[in-house]
Protein backbone atom coordinates (compact mmCIF):
# COMPACT_ATOMS: atom_id res chain seq x y z
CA UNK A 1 13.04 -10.36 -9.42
CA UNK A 2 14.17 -14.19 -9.15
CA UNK A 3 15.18 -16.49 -6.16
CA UNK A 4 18.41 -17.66 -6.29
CA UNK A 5 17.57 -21.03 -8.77
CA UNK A 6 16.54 -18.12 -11.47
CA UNK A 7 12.49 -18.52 -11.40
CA UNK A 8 10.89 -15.54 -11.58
CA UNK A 9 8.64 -15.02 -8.63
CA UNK A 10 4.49 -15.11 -8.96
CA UNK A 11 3.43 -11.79 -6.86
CA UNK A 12 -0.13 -11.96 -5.19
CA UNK A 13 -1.67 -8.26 -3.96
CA UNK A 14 -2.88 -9.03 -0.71
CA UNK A 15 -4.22 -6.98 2.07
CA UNK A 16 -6.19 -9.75 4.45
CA UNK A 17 -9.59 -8.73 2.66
CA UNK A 18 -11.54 -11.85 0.96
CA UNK A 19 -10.55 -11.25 -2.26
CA UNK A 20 -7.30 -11.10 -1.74
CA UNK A 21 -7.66 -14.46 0.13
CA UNK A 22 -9.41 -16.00 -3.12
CA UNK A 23 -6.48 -14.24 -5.00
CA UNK A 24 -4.04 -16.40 -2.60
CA UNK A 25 -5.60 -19.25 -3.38
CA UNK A 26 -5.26 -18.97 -7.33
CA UNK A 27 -1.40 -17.43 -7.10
CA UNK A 28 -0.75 -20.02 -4.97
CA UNK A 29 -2.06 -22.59 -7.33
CA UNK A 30 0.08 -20.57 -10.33
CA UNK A 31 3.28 -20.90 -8.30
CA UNK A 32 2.61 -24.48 -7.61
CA UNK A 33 2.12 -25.21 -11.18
CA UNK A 34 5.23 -23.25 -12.51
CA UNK A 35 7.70 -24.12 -10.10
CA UNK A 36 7.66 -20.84 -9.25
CA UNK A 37 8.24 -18.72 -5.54
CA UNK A 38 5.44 -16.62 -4.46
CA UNK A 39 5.90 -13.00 -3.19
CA UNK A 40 2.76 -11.78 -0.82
CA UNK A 41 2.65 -8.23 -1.15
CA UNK A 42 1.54 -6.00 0.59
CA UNK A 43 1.65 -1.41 0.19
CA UNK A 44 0.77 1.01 2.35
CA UNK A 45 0.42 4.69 2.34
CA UNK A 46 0.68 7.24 4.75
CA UNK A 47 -3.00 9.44 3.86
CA UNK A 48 -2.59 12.84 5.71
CA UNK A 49 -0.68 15.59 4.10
CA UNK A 50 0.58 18.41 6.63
CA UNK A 51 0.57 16.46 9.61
CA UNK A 52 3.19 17.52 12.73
CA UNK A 53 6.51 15.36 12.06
CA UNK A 54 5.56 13.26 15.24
CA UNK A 55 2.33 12.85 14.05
CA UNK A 56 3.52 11.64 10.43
CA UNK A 57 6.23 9.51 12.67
CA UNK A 58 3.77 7.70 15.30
CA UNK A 59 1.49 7.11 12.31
CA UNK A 60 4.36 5.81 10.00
CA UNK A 61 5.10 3.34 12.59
CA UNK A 62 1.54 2.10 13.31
CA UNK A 63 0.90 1.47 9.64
CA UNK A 64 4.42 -0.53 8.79
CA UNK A 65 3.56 -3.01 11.95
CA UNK A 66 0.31 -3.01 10.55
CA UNK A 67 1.73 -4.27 7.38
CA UNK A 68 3.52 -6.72 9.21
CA UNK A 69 0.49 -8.02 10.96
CA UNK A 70 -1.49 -8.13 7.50
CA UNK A 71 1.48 -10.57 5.96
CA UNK A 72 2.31 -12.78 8.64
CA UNK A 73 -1.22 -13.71 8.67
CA UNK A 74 -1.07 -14.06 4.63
CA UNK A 75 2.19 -16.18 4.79
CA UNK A 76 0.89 -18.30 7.47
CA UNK A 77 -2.25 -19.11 6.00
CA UNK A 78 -0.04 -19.92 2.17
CA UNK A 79 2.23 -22.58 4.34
CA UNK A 80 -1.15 -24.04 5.44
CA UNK A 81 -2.31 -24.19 1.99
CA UNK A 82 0.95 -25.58 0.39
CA UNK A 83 4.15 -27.09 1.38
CA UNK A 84 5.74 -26.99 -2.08
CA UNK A 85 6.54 -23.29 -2.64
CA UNK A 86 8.70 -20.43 -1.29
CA UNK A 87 6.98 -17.89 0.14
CA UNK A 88 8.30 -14.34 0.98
CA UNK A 89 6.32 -11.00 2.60
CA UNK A 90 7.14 -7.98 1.06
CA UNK A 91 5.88 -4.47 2.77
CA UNK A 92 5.84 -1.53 0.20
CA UNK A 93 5.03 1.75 1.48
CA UNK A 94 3.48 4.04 -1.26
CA UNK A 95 0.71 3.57 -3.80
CA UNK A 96 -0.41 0.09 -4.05
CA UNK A 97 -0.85 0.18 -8.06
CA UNK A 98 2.00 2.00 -8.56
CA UNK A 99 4.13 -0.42 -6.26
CA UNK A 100 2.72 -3.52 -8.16
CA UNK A 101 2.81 -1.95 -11.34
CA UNK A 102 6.80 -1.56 -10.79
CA UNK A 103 7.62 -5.12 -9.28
CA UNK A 104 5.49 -6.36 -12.17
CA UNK A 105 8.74 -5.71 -14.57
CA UNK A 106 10.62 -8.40 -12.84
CA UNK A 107 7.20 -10.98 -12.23
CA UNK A 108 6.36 -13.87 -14.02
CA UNK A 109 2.97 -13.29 -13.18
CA UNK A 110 0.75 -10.84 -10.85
CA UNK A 111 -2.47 -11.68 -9.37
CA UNK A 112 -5.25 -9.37 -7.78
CA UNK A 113 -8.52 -9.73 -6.23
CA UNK A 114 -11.07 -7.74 -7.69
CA UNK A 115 -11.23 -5.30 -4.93
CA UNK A 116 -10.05 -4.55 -1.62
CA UNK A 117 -10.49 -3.50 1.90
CA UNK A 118 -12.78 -0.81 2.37
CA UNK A 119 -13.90 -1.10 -1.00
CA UNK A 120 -18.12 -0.84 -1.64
CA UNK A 121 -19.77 -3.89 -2.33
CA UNK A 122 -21.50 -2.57 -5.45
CA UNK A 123 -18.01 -1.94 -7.05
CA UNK A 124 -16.81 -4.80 -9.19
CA UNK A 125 -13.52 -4.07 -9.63
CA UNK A 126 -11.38 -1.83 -7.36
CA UNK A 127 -9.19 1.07 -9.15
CA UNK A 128 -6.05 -0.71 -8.16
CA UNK A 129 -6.56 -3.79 -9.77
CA UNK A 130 -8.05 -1.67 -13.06
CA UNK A 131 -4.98 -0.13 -13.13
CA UNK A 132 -2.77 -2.66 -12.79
CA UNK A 133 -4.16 -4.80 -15.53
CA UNK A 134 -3.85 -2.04 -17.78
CA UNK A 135 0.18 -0.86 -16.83
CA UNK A 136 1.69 -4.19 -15.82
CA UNK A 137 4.99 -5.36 -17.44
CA UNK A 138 3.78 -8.95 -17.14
CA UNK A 139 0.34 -10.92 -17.18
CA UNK A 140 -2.03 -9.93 -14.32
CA UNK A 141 -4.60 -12.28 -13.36
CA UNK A 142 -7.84 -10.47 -11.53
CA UNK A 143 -9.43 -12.98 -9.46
CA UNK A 144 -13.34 -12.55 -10.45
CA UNK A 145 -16.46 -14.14 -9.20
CA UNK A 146 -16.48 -16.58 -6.60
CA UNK A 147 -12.47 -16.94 -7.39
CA UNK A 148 -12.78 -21.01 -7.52
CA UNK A 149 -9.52 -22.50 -9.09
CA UNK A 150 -9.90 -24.36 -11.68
CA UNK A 151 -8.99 -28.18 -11.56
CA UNK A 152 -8.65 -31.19 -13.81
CA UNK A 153 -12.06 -32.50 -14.78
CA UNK A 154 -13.44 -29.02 -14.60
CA UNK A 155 -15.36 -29.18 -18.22
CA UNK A 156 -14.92 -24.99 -18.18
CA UNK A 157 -12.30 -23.51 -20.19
CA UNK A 158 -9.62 -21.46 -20.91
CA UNK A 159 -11.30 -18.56 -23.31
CA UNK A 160 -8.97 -16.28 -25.58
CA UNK A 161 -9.34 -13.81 -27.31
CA UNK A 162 -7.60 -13.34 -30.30
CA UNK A 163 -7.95 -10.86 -33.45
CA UNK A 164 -5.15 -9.78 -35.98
CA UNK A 165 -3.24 -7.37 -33.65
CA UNK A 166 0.23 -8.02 -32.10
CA UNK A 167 -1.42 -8.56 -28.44
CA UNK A 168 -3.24 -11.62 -29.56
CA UNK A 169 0.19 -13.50 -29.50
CA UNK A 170 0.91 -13.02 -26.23
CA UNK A 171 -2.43 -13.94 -24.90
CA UNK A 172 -2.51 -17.24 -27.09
CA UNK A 173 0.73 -18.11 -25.58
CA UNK A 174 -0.10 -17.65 -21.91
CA UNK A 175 -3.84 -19.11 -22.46
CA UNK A 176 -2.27 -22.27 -24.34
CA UNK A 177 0.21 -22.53 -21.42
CA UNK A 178 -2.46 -22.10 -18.03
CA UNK A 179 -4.90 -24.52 -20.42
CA UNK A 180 -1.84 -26.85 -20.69
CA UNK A 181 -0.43 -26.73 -16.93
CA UNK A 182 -4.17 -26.84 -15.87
CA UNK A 183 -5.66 -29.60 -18.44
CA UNK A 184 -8.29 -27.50 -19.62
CA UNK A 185 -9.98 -27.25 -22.91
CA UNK A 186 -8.67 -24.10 -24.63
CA UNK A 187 -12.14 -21.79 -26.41
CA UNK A 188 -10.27 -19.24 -29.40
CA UNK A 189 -12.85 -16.33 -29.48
CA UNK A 190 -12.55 -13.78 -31.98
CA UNK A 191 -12.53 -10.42 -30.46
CA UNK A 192 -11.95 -7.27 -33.18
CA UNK A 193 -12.63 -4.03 -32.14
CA UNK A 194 -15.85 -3.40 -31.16
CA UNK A 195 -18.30 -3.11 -34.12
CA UNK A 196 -15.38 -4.29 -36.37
CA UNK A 197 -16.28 -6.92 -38.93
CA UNK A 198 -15.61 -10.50 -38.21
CA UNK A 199 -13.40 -12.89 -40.24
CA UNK A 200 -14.42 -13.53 -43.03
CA UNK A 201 -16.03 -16.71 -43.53
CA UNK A 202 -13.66 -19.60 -44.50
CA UNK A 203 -14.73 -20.67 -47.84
CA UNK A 204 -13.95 -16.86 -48.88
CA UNK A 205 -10.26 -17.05 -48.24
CA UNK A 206 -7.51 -19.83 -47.20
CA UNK A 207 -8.02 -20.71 -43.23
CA UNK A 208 -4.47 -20.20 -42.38
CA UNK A 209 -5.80 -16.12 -42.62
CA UNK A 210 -8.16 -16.76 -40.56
CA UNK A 211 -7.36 -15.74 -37.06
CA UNK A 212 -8.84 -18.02 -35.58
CA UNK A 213 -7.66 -21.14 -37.58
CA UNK A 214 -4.55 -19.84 -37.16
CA UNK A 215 -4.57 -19.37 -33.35
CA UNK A 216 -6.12 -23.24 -33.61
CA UNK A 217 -3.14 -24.15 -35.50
CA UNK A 218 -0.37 -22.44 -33.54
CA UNK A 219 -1.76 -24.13 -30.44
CA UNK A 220 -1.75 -27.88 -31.87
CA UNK A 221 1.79 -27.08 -33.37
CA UNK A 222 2.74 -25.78 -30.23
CA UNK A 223 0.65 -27.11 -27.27
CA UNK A 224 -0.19 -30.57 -29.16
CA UNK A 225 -2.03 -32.39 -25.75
CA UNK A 226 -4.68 -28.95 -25.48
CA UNK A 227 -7.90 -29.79 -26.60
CA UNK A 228 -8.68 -26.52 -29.09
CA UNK A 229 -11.79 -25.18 -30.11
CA UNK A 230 -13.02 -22.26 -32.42
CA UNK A 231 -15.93 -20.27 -30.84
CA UNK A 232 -18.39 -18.76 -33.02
CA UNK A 233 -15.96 -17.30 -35.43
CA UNK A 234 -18.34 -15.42 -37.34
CA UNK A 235 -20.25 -14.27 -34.64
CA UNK A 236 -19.87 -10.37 -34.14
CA UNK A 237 -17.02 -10.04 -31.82
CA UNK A 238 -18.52 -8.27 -28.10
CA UNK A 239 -21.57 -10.87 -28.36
CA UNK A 240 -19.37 -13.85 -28.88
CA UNK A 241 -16.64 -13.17 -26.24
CA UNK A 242 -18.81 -12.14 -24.07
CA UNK A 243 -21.51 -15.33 -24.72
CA UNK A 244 -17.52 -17.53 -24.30
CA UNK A 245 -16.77 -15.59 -21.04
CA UNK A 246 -20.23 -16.97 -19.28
CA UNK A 247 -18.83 -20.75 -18.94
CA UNK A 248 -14.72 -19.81 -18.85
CA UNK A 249 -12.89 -20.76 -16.20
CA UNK A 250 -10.48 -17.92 -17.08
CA UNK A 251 -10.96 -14.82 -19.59
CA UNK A 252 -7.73 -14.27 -21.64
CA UNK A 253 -6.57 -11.33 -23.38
CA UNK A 254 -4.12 -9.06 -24.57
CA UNK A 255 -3.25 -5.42 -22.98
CA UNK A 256 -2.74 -4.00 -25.94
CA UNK A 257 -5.71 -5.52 -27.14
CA UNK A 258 -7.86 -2.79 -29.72
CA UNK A 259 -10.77 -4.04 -27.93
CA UNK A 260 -9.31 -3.29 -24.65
CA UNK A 261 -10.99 0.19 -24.00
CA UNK A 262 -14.70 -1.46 -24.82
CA UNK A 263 -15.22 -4.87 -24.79
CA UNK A 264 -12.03 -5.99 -22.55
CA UNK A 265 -12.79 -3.24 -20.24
CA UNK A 266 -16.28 -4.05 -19.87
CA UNK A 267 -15.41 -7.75 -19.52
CA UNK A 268 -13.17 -6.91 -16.62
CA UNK A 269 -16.08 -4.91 -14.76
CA UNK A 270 -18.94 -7.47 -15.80
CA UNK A 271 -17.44 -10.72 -16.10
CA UNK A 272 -18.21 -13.70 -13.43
CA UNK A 273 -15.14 -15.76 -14.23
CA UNK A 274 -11.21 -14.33 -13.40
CA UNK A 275 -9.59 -12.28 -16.30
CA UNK A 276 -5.83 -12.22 -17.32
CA UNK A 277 -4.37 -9.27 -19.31
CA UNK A 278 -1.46 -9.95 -21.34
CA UNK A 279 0.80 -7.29 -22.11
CA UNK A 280 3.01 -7.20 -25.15
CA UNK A 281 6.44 -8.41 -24.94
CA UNK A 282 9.32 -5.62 -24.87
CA UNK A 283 10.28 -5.87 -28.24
CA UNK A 284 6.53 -5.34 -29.56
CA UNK A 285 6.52 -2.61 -27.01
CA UNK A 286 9.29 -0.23 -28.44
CA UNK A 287 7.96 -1.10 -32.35
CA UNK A 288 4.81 1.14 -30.97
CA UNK A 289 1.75 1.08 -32.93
């Protein structure tokens, strides 16, 4: 999925519901940044099994202008917003977070709002969004709390997590890069599995096996004008990501992640600020565990 100068296209979930609004806002904002076009879209699914064909048909037809209604309104309100990127409606009929989940393979990036129409209030994250942060062939940003974007001057930061495993790479990278694009501060977190052991104090052993000194030092290599800092690296890892994620203007971390199925998960249910899930790149992908 590219336009025809090669950048690969930012896709925003959007279905006319507020949060997908506040998740305009931010993938807008992304594309902006990156140079990159924006794809608005949005699925539909025809509900009723066993219906007469005309039935099926008449419905069919209702929902797809529906659709069209839903992303003329989204693309309108994006060339209000911005001048400066390409914007294109795309109407999927079928699951939603199976549709994303597939157009994520060609995306630079995917962003969600936390939930969506016809969602209840007292659910924090809708099942499509869950879904897609786990499955998606790219990073997924899900557009949590109030969804404010985060601007220069904004003393919040970027927070990573990072931990020994193969998905803390990925989620460095993109973290160094939105900290960079956005001039943020970048917060390295250690995160091990949940009642793992943290690192073990520096004095004991030589920093660069440290993950966090490392991570520190990749970024300044790498990313020399973002302003680094170690957070409570000894600090047992759920309290301390989770104490980092209270001020971050966006949660970082990897898919693959070993804390993924307890402290990432329960970040992306509990957390105030907006959480991107890295997945591992293809090549880490087919070495499997």
């Amino acid at each position: 999925m590219s336009d025809v100068g090669g950048a690969r296209e930012v896709v925003v979930g959007f279905d006319g519901s507020v949060h997908a609004m506040q998740a305009l806002d931010w993938a807008l904002d992304e594309a902006e940044l990156r140079g990159s076009p924006l794809v608005l879209c949005h699925a539909w699914q025809w509900p009723y099994q066993g219906a007469a064909p005309e039935v099926e048909e008449a419905g069919r037809r209702s929902l797809r202008e529906a659709a069209r209604h839903v992303l003329a309104h989204g693309v309108e309100c994006a060339r209000e917003r911005t001048a400066g990127v390409a914007v294109r409606p795309l109407s999927e009929e079928g699951s939603a977070a199976e549709r994303l989940t597939g157009l994520s393979a060609g995306a630079e990036l995917l962003v969600l709002g936390s939930r969506g129409l016809g969602r209840l209030a007292r659910v924090p994250v809708g099942s499509v969004a869950a879904h897609v942060a786990m499955h998606a062939r790219c990073p997924v940003i899900v557009v949590r709390g109030v969804g404010a974007l985060p601007r220069p001057g904004d003393p919040r930061p970027v927070v990573v997590a990072v931990d020994d495993s193969p998905a803390a790479e990925g989620a460095l990278s993109f973290a160094a890069r939105e900290a960079e694009l956005r001039q943020l501060p970048l917060k390295i977190v250690y995160s091990g599995a949940e009642g793992g052991p943290p690192p073990e104090p520096a004095l004991r052993r030589p920093p660069v096996h440290d993950p966090v000194e490392r991570a520190v030092t990749v970024v300044r290599e790498r990313h020399p004008d973002v302003l680094t800092h170690p957070e409570n690296p000894l600090a047992p890892p759920p309290g301390a990501l989770r104490e980092a994620a209270q001020e971050a203007r966006l949660l970082v971390v990897g898919a693959a992640h070993p804390a993924f199925g307890s402290v990432a998960q329960w970040l992306l249910y509990n957390a105030v600020c907006p959480i991107a899930v890295v997945p591992l790149r293809e090549d880490e992908r087919a070495e499997g565990p």
